[in-house]
C-alpha atoms as a PDB file:
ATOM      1  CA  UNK A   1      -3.752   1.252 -21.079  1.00  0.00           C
ATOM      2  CA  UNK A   2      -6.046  -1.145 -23.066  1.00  0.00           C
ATOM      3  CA  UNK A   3      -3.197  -3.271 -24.053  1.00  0.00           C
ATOM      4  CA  UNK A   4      -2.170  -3.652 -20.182  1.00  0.00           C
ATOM      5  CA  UNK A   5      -5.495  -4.937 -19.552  1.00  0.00           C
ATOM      6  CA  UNK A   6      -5.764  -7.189 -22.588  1.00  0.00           C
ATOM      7  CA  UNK A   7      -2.467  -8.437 -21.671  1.00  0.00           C
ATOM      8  CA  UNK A   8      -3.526  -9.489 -18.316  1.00  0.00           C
ATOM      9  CA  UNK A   9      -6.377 -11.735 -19.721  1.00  0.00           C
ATOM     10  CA  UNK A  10      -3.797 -13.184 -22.806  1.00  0.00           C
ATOM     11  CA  UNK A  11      -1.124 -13.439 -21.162  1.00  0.00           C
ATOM     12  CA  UNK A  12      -2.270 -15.795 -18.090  1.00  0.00           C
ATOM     13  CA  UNK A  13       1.461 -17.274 -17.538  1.00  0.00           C
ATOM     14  CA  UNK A  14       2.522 -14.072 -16.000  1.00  0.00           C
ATOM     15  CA  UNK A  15      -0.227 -12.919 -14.828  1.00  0.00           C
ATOM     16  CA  UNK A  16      -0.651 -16.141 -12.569  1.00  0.00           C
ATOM     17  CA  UNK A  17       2.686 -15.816 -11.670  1.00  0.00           C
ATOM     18  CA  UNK A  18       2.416 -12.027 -10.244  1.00  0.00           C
ATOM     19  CA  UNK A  19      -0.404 -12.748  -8.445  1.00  0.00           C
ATOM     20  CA  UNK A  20       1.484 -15.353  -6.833  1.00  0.00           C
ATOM     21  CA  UNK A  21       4.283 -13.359  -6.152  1.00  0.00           C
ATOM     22  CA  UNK A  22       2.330 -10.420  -4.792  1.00  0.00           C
ATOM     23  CA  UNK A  23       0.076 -12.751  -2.631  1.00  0.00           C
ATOM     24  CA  UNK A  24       3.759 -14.392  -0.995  1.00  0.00           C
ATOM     25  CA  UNK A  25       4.942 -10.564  -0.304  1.00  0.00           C
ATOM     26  CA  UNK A  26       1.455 -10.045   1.727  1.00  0.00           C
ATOM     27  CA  UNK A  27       1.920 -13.147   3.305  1.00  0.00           C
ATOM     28  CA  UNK A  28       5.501 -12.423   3.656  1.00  0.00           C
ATOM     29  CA  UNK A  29       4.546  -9.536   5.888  1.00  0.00           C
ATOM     30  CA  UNK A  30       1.938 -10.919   8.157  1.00  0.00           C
ATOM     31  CA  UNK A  31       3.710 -14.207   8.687  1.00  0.00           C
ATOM     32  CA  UNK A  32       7.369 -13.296   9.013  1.00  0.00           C
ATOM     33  CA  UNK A  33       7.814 -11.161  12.695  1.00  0.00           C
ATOM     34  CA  UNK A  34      10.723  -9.296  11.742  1.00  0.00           C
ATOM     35  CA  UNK A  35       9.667  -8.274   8.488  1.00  0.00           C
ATOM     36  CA  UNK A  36      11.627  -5.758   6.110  1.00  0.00           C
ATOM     37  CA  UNK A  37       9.989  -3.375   4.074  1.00  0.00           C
ATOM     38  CA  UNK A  38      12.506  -3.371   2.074  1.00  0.00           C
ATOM     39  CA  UNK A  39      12.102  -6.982   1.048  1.00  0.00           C
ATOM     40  CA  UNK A  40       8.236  -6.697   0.444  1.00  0.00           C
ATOM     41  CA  UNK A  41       8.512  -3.533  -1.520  1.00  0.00           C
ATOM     42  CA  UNK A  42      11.025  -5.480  -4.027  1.00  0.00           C
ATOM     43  CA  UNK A  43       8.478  -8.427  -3.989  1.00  0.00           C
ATOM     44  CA  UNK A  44       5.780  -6.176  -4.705  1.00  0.00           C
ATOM     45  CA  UNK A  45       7.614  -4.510  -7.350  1.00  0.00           C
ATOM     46  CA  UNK A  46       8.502  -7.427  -9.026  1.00  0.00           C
ATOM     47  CA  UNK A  47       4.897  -9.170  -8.546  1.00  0.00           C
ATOM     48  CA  UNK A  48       3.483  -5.656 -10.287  1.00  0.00           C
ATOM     49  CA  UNK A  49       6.023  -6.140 -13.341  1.00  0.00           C
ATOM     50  CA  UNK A  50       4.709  -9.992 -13.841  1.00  0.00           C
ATOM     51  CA  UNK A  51       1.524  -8.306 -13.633  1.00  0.00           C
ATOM     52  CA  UNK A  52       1.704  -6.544 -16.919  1.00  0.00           C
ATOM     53  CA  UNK A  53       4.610  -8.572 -18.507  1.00  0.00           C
ATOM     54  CA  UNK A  54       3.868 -10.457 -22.019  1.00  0.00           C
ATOM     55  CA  UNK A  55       4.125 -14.269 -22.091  1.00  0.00           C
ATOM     56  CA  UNK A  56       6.932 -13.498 -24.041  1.00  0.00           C
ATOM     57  CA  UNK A  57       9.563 -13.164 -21.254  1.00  0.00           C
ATOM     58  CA  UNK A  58       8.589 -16.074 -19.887  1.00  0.00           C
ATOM     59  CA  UNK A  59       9.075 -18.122 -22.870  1.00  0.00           C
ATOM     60  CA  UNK A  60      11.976 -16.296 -23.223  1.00  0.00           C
ATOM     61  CA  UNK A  61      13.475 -17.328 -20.350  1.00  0.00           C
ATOM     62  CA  UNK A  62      13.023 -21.499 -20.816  1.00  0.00           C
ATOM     63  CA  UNK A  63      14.391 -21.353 -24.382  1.00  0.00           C
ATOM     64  CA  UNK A  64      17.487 -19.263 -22.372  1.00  0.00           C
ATOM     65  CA  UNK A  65      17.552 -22.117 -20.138  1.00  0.00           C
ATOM     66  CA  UNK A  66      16.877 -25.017 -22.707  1.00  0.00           C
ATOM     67  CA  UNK A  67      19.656 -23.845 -24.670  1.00  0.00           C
ATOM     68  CA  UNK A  68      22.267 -23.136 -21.900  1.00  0.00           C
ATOM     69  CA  UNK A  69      23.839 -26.646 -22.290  1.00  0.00           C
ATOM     70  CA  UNK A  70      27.386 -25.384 -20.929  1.00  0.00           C
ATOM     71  CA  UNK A  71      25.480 -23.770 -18.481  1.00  0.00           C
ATOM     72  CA  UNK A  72      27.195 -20.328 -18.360  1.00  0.00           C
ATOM     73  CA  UNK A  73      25.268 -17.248 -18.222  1.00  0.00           C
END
């Protein structure tokens, strides 16, 4: 449990970004009339993951990008 909390403070990347995505599923279902839980639930889950994920996966993912020069997955 300590390293989920030191990970939040370290790793600010992903921690920024699952606030962000947490605060867009909130907004998501105030703002949006015909909401689906569905669709904020898989926000929310997502957001929560970004939460405690390590910068890693995020740097992970632009050197995945970078290096896609063909650009096939």
């Amino acid at each position: 449990m300590k390293s989920n909390i030191k990970n939040i403070v370290a790793g600010w990347k992903t921690t920024l970004l699952g606030v962000l995505i947490i605060a867009a599923s909130i907004a998501y279902i105030f703002i949006v009339e015909e909401s689906k839980v569905f669709q904020f639930a898989i926000l929310l889950i997502v957001g929560i993951g970004f939460l405690f994920a390590p910068d890693t996966i995020v740097d992970g993912l632009r050197s995945l990008i970078k290096n896609n020069k063909d650009k096939k997955f």
